[in-house]
C-alpha atoms as a PDB file:
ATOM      1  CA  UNK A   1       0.000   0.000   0.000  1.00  0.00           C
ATOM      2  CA  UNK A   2       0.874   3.457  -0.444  1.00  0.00           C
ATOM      3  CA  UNK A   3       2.056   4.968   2.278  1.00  0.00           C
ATOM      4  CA  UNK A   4       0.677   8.453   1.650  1.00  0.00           C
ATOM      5  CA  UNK A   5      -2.676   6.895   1.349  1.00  0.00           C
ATOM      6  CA  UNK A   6      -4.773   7.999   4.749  1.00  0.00           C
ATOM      7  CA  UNK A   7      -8.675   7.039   3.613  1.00  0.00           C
ATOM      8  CA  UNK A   8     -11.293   7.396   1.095  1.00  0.00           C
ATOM      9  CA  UNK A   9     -15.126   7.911   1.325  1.00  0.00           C
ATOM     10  CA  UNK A  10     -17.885   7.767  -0.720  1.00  0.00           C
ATOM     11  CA  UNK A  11     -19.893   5.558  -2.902  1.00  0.00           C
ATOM     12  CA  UNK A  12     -21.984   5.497  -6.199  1.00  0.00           C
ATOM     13  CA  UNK A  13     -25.813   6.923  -4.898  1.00  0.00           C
ATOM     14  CA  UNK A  14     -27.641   9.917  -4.228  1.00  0.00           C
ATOM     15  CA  UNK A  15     -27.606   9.781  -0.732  1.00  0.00           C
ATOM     16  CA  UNK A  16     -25.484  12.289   1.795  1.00  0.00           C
ATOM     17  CA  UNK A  17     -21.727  11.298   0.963  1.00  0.00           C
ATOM     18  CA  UNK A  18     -22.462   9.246  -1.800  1.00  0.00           C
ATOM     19  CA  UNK A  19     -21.687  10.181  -5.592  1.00  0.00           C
ATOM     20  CA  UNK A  20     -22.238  10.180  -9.185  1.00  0.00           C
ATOM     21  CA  UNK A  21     -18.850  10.978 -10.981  1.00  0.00           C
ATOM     22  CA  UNK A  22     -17.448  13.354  -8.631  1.00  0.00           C
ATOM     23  CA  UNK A  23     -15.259  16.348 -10.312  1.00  0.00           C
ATOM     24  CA  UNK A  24     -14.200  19.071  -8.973  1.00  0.00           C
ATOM     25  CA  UNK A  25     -12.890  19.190  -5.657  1.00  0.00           C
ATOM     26  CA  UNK A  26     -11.264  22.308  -3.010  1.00  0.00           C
ATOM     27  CA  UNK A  27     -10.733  22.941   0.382  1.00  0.00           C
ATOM     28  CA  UNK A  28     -11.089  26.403   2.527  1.00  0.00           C
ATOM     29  CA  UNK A  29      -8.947  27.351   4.728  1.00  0.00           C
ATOM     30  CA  UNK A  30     -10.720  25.266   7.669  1.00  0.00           C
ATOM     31  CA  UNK A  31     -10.000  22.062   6.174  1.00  0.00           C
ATOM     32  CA  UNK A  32     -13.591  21.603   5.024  1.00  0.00           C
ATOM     33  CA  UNK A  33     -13.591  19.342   1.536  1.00  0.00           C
ATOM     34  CA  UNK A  34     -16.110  20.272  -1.250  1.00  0.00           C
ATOM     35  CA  UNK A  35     -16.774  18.221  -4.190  1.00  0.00           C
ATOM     36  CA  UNK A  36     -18.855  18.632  -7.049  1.00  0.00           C
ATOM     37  CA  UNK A  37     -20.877  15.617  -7.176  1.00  0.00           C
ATOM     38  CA  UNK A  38     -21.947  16.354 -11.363  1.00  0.00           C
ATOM     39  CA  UNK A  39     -24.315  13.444 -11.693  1.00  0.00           C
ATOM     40  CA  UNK A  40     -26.481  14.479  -8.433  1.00  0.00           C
ATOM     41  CA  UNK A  41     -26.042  18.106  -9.456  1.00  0.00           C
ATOM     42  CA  UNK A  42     -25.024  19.372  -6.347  1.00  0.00           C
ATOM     43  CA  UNK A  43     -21.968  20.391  -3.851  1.00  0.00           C
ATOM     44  CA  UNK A  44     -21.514  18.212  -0.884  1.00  0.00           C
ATOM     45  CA  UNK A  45     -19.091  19.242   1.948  1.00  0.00           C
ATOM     46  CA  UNK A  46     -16.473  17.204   4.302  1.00  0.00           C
ATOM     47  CA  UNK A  47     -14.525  17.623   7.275  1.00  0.00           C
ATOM     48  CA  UNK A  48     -11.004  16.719   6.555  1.00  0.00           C
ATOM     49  CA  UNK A  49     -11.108  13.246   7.164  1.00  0.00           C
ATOM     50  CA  UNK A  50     -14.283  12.563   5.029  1.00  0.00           C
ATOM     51  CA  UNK A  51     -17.290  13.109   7.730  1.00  0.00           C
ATOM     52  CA  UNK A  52     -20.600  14.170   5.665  1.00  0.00           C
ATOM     53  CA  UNK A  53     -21.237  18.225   6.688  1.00  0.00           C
ATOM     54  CA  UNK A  54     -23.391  19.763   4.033  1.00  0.00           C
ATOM     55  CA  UNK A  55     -24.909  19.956   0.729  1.00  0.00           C
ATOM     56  CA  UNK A  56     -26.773  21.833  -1.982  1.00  0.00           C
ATOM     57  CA  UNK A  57     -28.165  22.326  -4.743  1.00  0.00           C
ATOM     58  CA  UNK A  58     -30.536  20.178  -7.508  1.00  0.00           C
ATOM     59  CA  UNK A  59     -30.615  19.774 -11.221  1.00  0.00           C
ATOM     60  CA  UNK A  60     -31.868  23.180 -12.527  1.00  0.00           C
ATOM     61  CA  UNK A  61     -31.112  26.461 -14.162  1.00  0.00           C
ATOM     62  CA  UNK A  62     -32.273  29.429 -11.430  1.00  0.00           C
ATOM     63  CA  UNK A  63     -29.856  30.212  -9.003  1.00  0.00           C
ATOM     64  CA  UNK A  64     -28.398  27.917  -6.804  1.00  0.00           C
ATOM     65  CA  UNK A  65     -29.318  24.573  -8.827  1.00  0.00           C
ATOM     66  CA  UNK A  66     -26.940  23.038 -11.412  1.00  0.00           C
ATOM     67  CA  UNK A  67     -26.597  20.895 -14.567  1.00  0.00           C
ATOM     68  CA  UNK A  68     -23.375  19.203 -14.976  1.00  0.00           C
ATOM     69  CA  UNK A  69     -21.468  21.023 -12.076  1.00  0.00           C
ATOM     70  CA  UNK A  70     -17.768  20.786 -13.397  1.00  0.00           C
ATOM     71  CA  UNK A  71     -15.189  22.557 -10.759  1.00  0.00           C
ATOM     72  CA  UNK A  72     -14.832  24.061  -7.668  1.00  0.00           C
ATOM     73  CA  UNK A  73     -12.507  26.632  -6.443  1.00  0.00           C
ATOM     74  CA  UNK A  74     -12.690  28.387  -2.614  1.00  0.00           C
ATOM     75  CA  UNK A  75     -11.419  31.569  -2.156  1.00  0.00           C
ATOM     76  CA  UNK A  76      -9.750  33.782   0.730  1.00  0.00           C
ATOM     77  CA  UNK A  77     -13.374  34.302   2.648  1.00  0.00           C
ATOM     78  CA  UNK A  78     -13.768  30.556   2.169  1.00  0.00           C
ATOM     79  CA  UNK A  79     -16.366  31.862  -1.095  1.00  0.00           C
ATOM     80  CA  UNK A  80     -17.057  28.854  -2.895  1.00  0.00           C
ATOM     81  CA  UNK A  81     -17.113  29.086  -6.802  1.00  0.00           C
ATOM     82  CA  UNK A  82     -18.602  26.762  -9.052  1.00  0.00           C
ATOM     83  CA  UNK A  83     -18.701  26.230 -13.166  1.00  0.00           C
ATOM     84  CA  UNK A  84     -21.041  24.330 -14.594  1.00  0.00           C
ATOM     85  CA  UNK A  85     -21.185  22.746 -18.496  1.00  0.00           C
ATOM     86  CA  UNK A  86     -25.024  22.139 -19.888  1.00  0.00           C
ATOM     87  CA  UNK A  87     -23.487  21.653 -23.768  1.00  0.00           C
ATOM     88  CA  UNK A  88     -23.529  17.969 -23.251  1.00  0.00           C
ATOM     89  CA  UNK A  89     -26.589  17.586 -21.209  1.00  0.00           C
ATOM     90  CA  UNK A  90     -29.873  16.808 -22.828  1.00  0.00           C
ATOM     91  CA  UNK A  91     -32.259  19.312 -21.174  1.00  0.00           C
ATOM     92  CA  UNK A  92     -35.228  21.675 -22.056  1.00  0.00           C
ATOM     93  CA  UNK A  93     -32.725  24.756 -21.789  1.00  0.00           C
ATOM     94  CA  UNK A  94     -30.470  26.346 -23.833  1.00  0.00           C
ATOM     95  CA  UNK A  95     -27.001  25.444 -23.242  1.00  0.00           C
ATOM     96  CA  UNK A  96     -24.791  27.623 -21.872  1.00  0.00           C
ATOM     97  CA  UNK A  97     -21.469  27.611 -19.140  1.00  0.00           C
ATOM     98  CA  UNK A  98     -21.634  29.958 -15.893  1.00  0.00           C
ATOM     99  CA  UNK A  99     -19.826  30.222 -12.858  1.00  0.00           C
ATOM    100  CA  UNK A 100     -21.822  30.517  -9.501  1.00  0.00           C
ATOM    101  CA  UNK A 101     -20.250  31.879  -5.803  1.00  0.00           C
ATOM    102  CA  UNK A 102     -22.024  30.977  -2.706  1.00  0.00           C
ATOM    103  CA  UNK A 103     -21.021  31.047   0.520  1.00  0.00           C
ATOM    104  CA  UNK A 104     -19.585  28.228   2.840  1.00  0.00           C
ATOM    105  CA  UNK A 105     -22.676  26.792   4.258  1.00  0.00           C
ATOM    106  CA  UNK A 106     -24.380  27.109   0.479  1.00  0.00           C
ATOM    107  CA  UNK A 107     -26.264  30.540   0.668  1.00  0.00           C
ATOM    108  CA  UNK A 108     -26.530  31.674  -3.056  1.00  0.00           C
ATOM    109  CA  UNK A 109     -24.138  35.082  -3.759  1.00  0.00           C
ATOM    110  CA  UNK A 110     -24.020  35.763  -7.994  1.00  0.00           C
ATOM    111  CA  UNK A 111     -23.318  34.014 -11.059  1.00  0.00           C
ATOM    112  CA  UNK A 112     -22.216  35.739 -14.189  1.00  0.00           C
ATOM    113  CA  UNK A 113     -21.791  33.648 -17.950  1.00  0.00           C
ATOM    114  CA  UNK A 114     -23.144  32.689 -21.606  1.00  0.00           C
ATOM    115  CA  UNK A 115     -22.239  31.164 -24.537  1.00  0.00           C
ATOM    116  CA  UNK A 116     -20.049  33.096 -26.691  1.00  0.00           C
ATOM    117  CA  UNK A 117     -16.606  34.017 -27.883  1.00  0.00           C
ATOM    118  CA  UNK A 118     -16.387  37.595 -25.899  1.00  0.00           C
ATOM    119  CA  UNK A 119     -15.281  38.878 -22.784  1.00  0.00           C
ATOM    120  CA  UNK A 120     -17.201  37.022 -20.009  1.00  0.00           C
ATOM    121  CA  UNK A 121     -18.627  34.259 -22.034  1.00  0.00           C
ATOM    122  CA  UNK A 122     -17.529  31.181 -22.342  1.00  0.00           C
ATOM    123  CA  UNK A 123     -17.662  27.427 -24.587  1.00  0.00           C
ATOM    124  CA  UNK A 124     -17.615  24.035 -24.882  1.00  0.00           C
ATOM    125  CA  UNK A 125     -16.898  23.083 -28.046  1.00  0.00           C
ATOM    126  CA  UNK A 126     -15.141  19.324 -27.539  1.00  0.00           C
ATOM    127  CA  UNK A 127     -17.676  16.813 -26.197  1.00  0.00           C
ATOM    128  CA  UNK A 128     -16.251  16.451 -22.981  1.00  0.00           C
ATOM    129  CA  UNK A 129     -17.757  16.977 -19.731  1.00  0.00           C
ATOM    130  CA  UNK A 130     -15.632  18.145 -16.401  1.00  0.00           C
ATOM    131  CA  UNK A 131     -13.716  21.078 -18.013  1.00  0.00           C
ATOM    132  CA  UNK A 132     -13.447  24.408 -17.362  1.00  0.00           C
ATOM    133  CA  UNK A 133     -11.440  24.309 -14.484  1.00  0.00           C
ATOM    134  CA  UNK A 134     -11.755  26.962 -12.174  1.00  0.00           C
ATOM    135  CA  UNK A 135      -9.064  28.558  -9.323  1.00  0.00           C
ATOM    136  CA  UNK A 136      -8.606  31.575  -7.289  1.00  0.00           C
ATOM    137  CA  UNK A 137      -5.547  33.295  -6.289  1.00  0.00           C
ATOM    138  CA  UNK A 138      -3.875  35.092  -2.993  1.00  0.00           C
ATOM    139  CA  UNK A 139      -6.011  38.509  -4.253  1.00  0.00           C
ATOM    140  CA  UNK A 140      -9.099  36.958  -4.634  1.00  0.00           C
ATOM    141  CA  UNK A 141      -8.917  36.984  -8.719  1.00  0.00           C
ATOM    142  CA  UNK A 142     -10.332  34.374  -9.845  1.00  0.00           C
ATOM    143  CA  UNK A 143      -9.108  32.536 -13.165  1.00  0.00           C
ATOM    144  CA  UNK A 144     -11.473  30.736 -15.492  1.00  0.00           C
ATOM    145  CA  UNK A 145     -10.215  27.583 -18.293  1.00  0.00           C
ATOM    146  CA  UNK A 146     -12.492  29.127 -21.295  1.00  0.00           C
ATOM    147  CA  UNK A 147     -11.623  25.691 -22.838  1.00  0.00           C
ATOM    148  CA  UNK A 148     -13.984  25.833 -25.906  1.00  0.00           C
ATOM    149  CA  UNK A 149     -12.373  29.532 -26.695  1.00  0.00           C
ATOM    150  CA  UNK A 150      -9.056  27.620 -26.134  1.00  0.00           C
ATOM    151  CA  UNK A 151      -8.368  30.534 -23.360  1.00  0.00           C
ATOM    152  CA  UNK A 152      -8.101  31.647 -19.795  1.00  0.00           C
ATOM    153  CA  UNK A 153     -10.031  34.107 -18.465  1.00  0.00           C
ATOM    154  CA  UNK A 154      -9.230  36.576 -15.164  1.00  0.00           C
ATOM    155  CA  UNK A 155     -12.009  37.780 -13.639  1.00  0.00           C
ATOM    156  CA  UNK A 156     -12.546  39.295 -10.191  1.00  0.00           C
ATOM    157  CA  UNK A 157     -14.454  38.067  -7.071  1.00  0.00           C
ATOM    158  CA  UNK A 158     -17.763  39.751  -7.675  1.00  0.00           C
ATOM    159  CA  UNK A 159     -17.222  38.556 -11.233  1.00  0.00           C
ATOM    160  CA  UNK A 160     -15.633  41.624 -13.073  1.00  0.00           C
ATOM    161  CA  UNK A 161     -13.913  40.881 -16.355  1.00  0.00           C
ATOM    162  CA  UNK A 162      -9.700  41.464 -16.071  1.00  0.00           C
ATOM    163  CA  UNK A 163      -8.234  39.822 -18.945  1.00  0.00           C
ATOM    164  CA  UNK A 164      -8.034  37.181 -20.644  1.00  0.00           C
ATOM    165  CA  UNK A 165      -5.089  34.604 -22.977  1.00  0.00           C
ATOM    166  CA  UNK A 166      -4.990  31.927 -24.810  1.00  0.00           C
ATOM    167  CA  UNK A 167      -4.936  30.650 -28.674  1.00  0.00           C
ATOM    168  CA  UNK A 168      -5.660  27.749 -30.571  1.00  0.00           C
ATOM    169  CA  UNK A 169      -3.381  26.993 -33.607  1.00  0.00           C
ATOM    170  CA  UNK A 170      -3.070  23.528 -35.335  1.00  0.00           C
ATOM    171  CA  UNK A 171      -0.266  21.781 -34.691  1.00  0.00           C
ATOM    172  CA  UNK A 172       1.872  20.508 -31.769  1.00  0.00           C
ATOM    173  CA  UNK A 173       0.987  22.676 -28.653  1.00  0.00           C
ATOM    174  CA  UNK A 174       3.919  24.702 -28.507  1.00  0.00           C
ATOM    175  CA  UNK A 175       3.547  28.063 -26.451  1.00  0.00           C
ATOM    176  CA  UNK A 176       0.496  29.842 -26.476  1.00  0.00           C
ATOM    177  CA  UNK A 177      -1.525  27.221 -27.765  1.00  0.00           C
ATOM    178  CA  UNK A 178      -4.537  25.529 -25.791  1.00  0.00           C
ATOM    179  CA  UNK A 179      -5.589  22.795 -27.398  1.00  0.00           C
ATOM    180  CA  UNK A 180      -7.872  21.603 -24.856  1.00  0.00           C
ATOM    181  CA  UNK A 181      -7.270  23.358 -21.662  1.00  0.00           C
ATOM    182  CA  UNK A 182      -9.146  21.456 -18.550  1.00  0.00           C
ATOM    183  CA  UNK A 183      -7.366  23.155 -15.411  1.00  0.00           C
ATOM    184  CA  UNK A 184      -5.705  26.129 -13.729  1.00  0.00           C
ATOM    185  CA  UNK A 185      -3.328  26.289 -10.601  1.00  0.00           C
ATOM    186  CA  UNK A 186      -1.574  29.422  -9.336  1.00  0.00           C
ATOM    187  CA  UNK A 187       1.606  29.245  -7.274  1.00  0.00           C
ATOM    188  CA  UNK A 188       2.587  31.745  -4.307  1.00  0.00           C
ATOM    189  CA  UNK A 189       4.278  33.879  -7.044  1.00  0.00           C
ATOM    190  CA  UNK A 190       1.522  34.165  -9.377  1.00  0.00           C
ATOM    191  CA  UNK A 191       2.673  31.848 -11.771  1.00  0.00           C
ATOM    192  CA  UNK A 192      -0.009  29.787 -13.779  1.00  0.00           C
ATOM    193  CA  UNK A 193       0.164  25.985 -14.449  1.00  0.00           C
ATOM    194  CA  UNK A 194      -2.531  25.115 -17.272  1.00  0.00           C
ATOM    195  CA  UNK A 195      -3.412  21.292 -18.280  1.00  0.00           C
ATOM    196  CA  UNK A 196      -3.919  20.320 -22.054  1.00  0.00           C
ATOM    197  CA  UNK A 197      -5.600  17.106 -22.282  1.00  0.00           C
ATOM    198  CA  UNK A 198      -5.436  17.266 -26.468  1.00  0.00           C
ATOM    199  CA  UNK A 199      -1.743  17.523 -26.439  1.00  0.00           C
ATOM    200  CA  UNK A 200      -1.174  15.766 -23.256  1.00  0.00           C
ATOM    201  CA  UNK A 201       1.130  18.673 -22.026  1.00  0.00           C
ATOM    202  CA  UNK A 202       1.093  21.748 -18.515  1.00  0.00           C
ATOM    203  CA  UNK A 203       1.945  24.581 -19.902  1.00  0.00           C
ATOM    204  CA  UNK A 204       3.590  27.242 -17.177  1.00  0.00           C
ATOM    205  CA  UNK A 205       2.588  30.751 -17.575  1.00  0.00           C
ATOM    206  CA  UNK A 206       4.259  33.815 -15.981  1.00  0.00           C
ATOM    207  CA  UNK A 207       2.442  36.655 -13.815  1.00  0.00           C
ATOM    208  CA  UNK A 208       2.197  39.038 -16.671  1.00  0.00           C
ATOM    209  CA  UNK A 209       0.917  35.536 -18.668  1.00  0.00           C
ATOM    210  CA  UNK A 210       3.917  35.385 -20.557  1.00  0.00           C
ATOM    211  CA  UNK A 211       4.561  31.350 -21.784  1.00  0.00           C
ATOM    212  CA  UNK A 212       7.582  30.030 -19.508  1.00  0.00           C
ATOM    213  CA  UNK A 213       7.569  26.446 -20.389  1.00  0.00           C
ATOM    214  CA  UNK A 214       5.542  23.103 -21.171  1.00  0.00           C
ATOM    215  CA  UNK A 215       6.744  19.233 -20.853  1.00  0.00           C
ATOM    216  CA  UNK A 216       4.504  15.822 -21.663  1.00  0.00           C
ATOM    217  CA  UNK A 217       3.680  14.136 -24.339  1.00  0.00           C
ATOM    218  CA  UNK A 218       1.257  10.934 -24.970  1.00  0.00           C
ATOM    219  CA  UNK A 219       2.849   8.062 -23.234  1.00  0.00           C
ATOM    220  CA  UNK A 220       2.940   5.861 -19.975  1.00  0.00           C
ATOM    221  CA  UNK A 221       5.892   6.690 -18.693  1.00  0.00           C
ATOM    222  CA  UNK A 222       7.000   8.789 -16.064  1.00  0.00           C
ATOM    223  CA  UNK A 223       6.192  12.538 -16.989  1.00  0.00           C
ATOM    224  CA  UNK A 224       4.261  11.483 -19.661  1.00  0.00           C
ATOM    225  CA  UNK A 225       0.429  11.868 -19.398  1.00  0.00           C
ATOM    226  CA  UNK A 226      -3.016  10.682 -21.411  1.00  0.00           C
ATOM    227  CA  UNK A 227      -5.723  13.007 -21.228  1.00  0.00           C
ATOM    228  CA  UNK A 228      -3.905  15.308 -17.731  1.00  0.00           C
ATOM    229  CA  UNK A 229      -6.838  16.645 -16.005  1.00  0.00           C
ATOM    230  CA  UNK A 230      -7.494  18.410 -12.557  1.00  0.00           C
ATOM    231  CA  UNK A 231      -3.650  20.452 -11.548  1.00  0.00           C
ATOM    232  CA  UNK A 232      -2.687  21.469  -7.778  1.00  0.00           C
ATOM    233  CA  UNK A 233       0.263  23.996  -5.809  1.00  0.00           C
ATOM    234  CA  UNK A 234       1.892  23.222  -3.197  1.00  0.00           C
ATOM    235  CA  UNK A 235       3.157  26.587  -0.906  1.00  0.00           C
ATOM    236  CA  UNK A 236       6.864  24.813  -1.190  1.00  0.00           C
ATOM    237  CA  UNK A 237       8.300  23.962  -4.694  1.00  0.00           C
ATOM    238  CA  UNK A 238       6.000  20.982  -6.376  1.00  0.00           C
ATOM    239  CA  UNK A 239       2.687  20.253  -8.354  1.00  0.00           C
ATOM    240  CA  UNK A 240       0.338  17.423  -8.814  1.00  0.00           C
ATOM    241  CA  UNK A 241      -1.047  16.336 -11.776  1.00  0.00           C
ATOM    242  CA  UNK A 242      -3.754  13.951 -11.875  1.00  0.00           C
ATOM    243  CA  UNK A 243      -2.859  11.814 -15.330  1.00  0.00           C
ATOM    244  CA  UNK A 244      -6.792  10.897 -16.238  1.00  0.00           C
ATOM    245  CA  UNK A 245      -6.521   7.681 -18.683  1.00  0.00           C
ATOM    246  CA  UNK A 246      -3.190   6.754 -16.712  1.00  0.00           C
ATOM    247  CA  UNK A 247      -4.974   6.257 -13.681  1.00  0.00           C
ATOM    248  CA  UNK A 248      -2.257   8.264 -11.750  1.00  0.00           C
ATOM    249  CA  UNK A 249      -1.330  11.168 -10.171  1.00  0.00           C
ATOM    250  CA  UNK A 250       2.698  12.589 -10.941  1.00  0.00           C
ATOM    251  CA  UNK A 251       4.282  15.069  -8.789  1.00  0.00           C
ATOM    252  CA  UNK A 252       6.318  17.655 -10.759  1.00  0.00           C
ATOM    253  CA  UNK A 253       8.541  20.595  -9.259  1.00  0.00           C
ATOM    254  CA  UNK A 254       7.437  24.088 -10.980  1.00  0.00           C
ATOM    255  CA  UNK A 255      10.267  23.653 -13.611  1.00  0.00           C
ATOM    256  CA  UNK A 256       8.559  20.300 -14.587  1.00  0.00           C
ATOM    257  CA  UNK A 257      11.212  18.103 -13.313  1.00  0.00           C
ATOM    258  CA  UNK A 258       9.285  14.579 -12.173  1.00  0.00           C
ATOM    259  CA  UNK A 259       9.848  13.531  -9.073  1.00  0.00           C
ATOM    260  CA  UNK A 260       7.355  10.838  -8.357  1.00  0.00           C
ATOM    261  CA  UNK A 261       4.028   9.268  -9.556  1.00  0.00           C
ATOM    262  CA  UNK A 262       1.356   6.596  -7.604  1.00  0.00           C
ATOM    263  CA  UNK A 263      -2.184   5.204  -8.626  1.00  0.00           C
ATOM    264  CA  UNK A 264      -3.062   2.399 -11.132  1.00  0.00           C
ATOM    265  CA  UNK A 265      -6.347   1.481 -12.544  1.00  0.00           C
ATOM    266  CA  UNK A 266      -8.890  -0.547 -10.017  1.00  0.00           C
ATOM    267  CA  UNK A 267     -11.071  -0.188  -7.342  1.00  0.00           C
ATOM    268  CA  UNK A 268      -8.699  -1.133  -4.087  1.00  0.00           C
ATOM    269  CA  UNK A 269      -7.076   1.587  -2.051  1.00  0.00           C
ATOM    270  CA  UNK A 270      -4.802   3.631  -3.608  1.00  0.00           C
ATOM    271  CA  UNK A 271      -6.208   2.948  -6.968  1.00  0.00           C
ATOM    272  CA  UNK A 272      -8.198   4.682  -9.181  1.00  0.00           C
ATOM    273  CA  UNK A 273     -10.804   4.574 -12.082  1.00  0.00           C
ATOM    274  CA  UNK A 274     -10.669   7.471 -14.661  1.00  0.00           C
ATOM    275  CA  UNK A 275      -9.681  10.233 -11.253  1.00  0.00           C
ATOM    276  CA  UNK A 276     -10.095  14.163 -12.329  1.00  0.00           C
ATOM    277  CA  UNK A 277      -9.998  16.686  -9.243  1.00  0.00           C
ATOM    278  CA  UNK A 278      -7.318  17.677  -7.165  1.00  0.00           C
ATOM    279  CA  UNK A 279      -6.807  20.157  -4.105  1.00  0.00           C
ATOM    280  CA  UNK A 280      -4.198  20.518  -1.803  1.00  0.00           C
ATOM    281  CA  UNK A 281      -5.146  21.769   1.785  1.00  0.00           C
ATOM    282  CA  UNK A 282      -3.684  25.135   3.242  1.00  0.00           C
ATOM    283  CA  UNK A 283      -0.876  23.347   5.455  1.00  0.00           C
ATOM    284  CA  UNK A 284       0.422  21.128   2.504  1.00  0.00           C
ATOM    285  CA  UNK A 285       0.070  17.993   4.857  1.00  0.00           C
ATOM    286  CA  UNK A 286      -2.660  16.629   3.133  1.00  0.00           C
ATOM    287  CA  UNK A 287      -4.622  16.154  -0.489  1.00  0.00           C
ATOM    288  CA  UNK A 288      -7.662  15.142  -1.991  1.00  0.00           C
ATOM    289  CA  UNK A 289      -8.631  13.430  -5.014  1.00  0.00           C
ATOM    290  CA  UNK A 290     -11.898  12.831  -7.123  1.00  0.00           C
ATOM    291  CA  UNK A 291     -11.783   9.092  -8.045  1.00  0.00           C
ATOM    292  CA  UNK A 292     -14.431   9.819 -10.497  1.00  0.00           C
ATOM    293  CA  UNK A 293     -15.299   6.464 -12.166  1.00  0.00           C
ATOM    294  CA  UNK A 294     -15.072   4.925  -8.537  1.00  0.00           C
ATOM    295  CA  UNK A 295     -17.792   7.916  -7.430  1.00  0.00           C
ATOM    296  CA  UNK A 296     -15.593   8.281  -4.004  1.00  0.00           C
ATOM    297  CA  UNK A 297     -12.598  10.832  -3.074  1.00  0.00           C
ATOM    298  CA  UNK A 298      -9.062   9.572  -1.704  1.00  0.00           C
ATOM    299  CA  UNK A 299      -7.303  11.181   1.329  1.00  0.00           C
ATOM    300  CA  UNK A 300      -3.770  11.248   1.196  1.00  0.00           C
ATOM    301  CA  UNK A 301      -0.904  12.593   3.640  1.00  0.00           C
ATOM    302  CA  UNK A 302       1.716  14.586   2.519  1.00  0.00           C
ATOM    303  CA  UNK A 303       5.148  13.511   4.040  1.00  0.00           C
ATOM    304  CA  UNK A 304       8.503  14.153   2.660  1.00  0.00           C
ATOM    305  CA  UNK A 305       9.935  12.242   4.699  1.00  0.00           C
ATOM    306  CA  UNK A 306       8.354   9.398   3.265  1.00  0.00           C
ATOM    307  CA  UNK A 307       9.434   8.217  -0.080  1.00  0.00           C
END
């Protein structure tokens, strides 16, 4: 067994702290776990070790309810954001991506988003369901994966447009491009770590959102991905990567050096089925992450000291 690997919790069903595919996944600054729970079109929230706290939400369109709820993302206040992706959801409305803030214990704040190519709107345009990846950073901006307009978007907390980056061009990935950008992680120096699953690569942005650097390509091996999906920042001088197909997570340092990798496909401990979310809590002893296609979330401990 891994010996990082502290718990997991959950199961597939509709009851409290059970799932269908959970995604997106954060914690505040209290400890407290929340996980998009897409298929029961809600947010449920944890104590740190997995004990059932809260929930909301139901499948709708008004405020508060959700269709497809894709990512989560807490802020300074402990402000909980969430995106959501109707393009791939058979329903009576017309599809469209948003981002809703509530607070802590689920109490409904704003929501701002449409479909569309300009400032503040956002698209789908690949088939997949879980993107648009969603983080916030030590000011309280908050930083949106546009991954249809193969762009990020900055906006701030009361959902303000800032800026915005990003380009699609066919090819290999290099620099600028975003094939299919899924997730977003900012470091303690404002530097941005973006996952594209079409060209299996993180790209590493500077503060002014300059391109730094990239590394991956399609493969098994180690610091190779397939399909990388839900990204994470440690406060010291690492990042996790949670390699989707692979059934793995790899830990990187920000230069994209690998350092180590766990996980393989199957339903024991420590194993994982198609996993997508991952969070980091605000003492960098411990992470989360979304084992999607085994509807549950594993607890792990960080300790360097362990190899």
């Amino acid at each position: 067994m891994d010996p990082h690997f502290k718990g997991l919790w959950g199961r597939s069903g509709t009851g409290d702290g059970e799932f269908d595919h959970p995604r997106g996944i954060a914690v505040d600054s209290d400890g407290n776990v929340y996980v998009a729970d897409a298929g029961n079109n809600r947010i449920q929230k944890f104590n740190s070790t997995g004990v059932f706290l809260d929930k909301w939400g139901e499948r709708g369109n008004n405020a508060g309810q959700f269709i497809n709820p894709a990512h989560v993302a807490v802020d300074s206040n402990n402000d909980i954001y969430v995106t959501e992706d109707w393009r791939n959801v058979l329903v009576p409305f017309i599809p469209r991506v948003r981002i809703q803030k509530f607070t802590k214990t689920g109490d409904f704040i704003t929501e701002r988003g449409s479909s569309g190519t300009d400032d503040g709107q956002f698209e789908n345009r690949f088939g997949d369901d879980g993107q648009f990846g969603i983080t916030a950073d030590s000011h309280d901006d908050i930083f949106l994966v546009d991954c249809g307009n193969f762009r990020i978007q900055k906006f701030t907390s009361d959902g303000g447009f800032i800026t915005k980056w990003g380009r699609y061009e066919p090819g290999d990935g290099r620099h600028w491009h975003l094939g299919s950008p899924v997730d977003i992680s900012v470091d303690s120096n404002d530097r941005y770590y973006v996952t594209d699953a079409k060209h299996h690569l993180v790209k590493k942005f500077n503060r002014a959102r300059m391109f730094i650097r990239q590394w991956g390509r399609l493969g098994t091996g180690d610091g190779e991905f397939d399909r990388p999906d839900g990204i994470a920042t440690f406060s010291g001088n690492s990042l996790l990567v949670v390699d989707s197909r692979n059934n793995r997570i790899q830990e990187f340092s920000r230069s994209g050096i690998f350092i180590t990798k766990w996980g393989s496909q199957g339903t024991q401990e420590g194993q994982f089925r198609d996993p997508t979310g991952v969070t980091i809590n605000k003492i960098n002893d411990m992470h989360y992450i979304s084992d999607t296609g085994n509807r549950r979330v594993q607890r792990y401990h960080w300790d360097p000291a362990v190899p």
